[in-house]
N, C-alpha and C. Protein backbone atom coordinates (compact mmCIF):
# COMPACT_ATOMS: atom_id res chain seq x y z
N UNK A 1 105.19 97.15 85.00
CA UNK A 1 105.99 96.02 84.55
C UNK A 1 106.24 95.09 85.73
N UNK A 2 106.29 93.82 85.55
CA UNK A 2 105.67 92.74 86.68
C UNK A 2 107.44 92.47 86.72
N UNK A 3 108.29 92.17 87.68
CA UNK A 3 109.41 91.81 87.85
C UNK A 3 109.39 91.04 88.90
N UNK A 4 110.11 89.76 89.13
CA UNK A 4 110.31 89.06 89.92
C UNK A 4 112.45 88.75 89.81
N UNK A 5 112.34 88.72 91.19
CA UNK A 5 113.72 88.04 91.51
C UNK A 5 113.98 87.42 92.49
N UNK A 6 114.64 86.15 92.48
CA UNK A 6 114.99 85.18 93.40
C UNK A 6 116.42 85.61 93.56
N UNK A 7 116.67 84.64 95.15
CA UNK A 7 117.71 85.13 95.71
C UNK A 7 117.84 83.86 96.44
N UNK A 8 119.02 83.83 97.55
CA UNK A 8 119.61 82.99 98.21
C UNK A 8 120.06 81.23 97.82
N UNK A 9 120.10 81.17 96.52
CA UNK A 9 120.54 80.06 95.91
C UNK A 9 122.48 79.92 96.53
N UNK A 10 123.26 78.87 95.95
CA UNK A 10 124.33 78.38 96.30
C UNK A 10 125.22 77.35 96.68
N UNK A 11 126.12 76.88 97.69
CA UNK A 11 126.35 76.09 97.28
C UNK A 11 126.81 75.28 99.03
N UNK A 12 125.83 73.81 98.82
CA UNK A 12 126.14 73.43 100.03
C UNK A 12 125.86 72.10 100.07
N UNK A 13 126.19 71.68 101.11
CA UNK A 13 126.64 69.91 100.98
C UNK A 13 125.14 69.31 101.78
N UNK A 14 125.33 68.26 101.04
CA UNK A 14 124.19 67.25 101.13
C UNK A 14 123.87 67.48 102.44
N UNK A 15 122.49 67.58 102.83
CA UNK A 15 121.66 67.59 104.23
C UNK A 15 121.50 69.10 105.15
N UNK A 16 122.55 69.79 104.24
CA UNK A 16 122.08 71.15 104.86
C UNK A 16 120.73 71.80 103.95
N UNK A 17 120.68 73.49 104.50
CA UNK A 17 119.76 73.29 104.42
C UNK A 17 119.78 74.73 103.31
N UNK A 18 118.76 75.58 102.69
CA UNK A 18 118.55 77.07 101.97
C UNK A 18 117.53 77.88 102.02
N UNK A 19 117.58 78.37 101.69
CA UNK A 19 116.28 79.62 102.06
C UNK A 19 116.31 80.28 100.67
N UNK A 20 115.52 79.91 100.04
CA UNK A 20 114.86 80.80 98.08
C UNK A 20 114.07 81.94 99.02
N UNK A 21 114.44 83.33 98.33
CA UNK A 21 113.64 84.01 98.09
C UNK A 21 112.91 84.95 96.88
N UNK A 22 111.70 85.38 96.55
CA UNK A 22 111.61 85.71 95.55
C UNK A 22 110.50 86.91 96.04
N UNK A 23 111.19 88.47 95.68
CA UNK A 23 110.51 89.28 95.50
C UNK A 23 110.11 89.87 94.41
N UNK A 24 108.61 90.10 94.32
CA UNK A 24 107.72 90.86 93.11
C UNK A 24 107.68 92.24 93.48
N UNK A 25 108.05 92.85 92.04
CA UNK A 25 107.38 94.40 91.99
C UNK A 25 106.58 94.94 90.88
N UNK A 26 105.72 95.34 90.93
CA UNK A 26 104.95 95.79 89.59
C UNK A 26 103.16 94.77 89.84
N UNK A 27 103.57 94.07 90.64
CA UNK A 27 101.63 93.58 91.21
C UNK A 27 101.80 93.74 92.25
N UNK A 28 100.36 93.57 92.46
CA UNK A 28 100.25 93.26 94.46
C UNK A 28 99.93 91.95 94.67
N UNK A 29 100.73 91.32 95.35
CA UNK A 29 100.91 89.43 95.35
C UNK A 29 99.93 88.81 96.07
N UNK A 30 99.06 89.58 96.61
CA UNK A 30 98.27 89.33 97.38
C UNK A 30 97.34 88.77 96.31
N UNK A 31 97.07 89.33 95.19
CA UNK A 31 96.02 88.61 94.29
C UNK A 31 96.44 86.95 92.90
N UNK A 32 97.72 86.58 93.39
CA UNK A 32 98.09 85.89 92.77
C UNK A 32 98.77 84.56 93.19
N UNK A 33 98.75 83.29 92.33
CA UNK A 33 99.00 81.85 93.04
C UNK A 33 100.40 82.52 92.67
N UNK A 34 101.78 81.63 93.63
CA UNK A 34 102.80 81.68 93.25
C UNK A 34 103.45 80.31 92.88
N UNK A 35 104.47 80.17 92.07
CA UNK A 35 105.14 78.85 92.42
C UNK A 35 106.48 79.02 92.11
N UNK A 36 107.04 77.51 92.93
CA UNK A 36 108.73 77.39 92.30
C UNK A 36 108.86 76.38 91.31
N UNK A 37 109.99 76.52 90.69
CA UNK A 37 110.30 75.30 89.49
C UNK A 37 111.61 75.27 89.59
N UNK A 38 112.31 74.07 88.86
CA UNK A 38 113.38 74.21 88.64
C UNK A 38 113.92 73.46 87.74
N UNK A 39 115.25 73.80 87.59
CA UNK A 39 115.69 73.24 85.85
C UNK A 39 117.14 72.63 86.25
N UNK A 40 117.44 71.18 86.20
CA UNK A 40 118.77 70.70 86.50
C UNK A 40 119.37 70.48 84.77
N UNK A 41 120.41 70.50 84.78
CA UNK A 41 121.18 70.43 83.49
C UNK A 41 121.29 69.37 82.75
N UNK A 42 120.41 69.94 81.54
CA UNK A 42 119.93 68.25 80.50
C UNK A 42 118.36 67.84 80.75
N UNK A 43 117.75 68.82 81.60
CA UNK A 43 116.35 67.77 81.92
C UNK A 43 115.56 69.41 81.68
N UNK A 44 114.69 68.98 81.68
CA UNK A 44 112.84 70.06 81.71
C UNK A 44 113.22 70.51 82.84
N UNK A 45 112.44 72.07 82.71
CA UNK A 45 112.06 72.30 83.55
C UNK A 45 110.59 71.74 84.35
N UNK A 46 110.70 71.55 86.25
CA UNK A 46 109.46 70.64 86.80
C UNK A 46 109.50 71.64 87.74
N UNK A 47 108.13 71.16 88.11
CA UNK A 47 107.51 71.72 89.12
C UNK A 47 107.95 71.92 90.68
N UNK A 48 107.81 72.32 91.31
CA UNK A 48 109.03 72.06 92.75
C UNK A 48 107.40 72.67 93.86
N UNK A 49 107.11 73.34 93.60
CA UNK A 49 105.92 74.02 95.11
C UNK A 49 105.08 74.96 94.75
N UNK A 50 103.99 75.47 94.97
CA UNK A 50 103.21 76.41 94.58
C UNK A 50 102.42 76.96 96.01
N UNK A 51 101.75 77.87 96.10
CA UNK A 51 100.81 78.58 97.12
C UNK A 51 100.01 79.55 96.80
N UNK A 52 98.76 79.62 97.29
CA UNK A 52 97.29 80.00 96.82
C UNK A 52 97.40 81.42 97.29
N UNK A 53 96.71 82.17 97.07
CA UNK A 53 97.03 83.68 97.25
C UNK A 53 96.71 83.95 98.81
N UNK A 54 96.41 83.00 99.51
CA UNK A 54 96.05 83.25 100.88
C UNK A 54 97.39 82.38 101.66
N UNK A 55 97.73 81.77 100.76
CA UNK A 55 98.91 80.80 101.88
C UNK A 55 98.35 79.28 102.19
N UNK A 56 96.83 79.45 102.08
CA UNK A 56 96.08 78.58 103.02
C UNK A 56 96.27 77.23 102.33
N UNK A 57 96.35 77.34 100.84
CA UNK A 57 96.76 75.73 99.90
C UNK A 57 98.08 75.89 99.49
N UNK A 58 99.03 74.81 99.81
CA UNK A 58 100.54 74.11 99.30
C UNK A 58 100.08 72.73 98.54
N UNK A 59 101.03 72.64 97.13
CA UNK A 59 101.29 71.58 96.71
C UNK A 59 102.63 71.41 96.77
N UNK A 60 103.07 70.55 96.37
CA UNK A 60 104.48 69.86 96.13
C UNK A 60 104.85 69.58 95.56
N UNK A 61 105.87 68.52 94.83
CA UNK A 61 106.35 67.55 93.94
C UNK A 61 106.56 66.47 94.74
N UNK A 62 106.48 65.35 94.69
CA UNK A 62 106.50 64.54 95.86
C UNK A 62 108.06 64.39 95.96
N UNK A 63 108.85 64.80 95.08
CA UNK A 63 110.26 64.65 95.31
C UNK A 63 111.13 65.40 96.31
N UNK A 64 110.11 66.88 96.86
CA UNK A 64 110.38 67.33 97.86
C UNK A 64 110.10 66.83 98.86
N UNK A 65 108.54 66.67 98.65
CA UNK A 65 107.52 67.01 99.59
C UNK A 65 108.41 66.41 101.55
N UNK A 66 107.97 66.79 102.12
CA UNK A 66 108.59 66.95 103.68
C UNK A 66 109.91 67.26 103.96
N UNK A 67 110.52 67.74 102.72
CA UNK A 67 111.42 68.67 103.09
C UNK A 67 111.63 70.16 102.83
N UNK A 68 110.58 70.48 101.77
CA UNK A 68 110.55 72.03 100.75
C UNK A 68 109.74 72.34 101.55
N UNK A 69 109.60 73.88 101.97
CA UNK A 69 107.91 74.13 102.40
C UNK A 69 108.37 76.12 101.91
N UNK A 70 106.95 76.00 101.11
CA UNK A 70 106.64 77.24 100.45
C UNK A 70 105.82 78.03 101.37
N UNK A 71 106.32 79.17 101.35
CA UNK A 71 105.23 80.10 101.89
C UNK A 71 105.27 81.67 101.23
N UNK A 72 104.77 82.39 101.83
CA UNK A 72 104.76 83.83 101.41
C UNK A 72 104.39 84.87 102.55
N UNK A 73 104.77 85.78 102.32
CA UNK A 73 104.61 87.11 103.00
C UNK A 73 103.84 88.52 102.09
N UNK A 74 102.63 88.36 102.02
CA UNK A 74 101.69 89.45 101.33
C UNK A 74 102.64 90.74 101.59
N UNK A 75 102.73 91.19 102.45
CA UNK A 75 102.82 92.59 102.78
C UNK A 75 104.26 92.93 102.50
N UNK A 76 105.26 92.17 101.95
CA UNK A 76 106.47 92.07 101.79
C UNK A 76 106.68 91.89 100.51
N UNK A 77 105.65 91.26 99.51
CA UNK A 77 105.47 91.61 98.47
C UNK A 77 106.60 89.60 98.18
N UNK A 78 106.19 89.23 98.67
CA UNK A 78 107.57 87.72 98.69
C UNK A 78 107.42 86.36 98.91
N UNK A 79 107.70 85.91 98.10
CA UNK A 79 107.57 84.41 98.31
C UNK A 79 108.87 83.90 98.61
N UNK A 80 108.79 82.47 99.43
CA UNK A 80 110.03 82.19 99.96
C UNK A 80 109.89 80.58 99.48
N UNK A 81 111.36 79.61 99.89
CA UNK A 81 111.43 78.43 99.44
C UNK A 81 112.70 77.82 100.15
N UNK A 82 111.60 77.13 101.50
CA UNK A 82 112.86 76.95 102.42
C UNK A 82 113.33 75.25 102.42
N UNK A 83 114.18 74.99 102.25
CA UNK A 83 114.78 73.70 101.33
C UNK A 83 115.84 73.31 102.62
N UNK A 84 114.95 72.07 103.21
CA UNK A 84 115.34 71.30 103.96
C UNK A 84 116.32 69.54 103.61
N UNK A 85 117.17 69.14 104.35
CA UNK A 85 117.60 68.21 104.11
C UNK A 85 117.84 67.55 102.55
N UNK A 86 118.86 68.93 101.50
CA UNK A 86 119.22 68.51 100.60
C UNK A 86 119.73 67.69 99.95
N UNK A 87 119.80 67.15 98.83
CA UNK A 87 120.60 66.23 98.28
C UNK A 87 121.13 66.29 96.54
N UNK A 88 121.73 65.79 96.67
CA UNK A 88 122.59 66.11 95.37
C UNK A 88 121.55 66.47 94.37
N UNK A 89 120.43 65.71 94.18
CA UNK A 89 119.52 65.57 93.07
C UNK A 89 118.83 67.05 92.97
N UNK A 90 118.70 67.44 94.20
CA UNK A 90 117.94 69.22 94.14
C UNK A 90 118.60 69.87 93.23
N UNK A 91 120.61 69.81 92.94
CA UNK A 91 121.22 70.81 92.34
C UNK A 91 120.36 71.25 91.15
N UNK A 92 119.64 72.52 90.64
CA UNK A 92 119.23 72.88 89.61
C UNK A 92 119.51 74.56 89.57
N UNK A 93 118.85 75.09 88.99
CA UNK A 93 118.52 76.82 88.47
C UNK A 93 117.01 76.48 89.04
N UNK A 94 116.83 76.96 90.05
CA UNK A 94 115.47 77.28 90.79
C UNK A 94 114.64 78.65 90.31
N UNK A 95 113.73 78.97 89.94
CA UNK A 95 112.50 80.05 89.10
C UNK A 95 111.55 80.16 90.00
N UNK A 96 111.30 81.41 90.59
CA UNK A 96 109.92 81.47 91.22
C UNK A 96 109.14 82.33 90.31
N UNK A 97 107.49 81.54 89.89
CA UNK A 97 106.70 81.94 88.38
C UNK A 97 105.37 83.05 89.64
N UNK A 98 104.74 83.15 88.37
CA UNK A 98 103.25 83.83 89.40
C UNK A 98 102.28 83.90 87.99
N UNK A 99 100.99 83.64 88.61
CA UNK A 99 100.42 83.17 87.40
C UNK A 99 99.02 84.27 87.51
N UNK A 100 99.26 84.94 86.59
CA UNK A 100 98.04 86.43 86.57
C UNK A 100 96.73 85.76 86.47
N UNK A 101 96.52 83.93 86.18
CA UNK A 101 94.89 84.04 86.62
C UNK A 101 94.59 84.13 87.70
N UNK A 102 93.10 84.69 88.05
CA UNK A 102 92.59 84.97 89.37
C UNK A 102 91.99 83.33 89.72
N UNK A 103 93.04 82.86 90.50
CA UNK A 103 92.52 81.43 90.91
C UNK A 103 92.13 80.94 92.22
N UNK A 104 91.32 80.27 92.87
CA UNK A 104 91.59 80.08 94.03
C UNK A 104 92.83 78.87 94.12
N UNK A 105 93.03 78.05 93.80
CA UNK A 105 94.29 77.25 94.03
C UNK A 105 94.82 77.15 92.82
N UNK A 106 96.31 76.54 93.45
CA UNK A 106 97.37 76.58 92.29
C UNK A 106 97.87 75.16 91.67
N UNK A 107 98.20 75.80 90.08
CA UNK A 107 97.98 74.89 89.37
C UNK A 107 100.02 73.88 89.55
N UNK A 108 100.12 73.46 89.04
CA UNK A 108 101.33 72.73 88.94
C UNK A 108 101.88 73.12 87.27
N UNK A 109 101.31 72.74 86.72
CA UNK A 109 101.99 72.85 85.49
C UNK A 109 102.36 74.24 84.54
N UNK A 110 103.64 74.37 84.35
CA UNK A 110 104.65 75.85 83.98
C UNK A 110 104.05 76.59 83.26
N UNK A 111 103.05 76.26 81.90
CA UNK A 111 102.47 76.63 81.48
C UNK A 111 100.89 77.49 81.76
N UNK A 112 101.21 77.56 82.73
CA UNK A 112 100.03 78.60 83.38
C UNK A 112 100.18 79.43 84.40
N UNK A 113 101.51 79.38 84.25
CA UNK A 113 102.21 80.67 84.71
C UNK A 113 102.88 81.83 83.69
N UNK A 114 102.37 83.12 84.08
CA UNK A 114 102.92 84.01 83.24
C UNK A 114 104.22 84.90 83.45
N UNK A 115 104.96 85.32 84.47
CA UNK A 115 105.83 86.09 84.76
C UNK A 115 107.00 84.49 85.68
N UNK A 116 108.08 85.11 85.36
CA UNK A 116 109.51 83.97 85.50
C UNK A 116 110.01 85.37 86.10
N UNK A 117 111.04 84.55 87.35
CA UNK A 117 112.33 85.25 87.81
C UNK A 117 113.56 84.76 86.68
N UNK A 118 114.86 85.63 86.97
CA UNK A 118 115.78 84.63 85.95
C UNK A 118 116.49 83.74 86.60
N UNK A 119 115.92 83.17 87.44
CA UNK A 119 116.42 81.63 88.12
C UNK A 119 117.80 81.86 89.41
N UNK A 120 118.09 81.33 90.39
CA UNK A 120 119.03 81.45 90.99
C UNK A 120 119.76 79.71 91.54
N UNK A 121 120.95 79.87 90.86
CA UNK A 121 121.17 78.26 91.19
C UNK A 121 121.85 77.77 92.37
N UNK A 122 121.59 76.73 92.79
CA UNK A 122 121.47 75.44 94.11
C UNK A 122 122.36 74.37 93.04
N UNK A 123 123.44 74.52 94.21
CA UNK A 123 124.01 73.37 93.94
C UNK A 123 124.23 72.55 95.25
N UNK A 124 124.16 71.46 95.51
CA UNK A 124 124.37 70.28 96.67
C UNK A 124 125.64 69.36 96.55
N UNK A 125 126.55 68.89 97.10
CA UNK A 125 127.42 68.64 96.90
C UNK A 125 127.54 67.23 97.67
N UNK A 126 127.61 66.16 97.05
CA UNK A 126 127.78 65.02 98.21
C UNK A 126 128.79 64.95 99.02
């Protein structure tokens, strides 16, 4: 049984900074794209970062982009989501997904991901 859980969500004022983490148990992560998403209150869930089973490809959302940076740790079984120079607009319920096709890069869109954490929420505070 594939389980994921995120961690280090909370609550902090505009321009600091967080650290998402999300550990898998039940695969070996080494064979799978990962990504983050997130869901602010009243809107879809969107896309936030993804990474290729080697680390070697990052996408973004451009709404992060040069401040989010995704990575992972194979042997730790973990993906991380380190969230630089926040702002109010980040506050959401953050999800790290993993998507059981065997891909070389990762896709963006939620729907091609199969396994969800149950979200850990970020709030930013002006």
């Amino acid at each position: 049984q594939v389980q994921l859980v995120e961690s280090g969500g909370g609550l902090v004022q505009a321009g600091g900074s967080l650290r998402l983490s999300c550990a898998v148990s039940g695969r070996t992560l080494t064979n799978y794209v990962m990504g983050w998403f997130r869901q602010a209150p009243g809107k879809e869930r969107e896309f936030v970062a993804a990474i290729s089973r080697s680390g070697a490809t990052t996408y973004y959302a451009d709404s992060v982009k040069g401040r989010f940076t995704i990575s992972r740790d194979n042997a730790k079984n973990s993906v991380y989501l380190q969230m630089n120079s926040l702002k109010p607009e980040d506050t959401a319920v953050y999800y790290c997904a993993l998507d059981l096709t065997i891909r070389a890069n990762p896709l963006t869109s939620e729907h091609e991901y199969d396994y969800w954490g149950q979200g850990t929420q970020v709030t930013v505070s002006s």
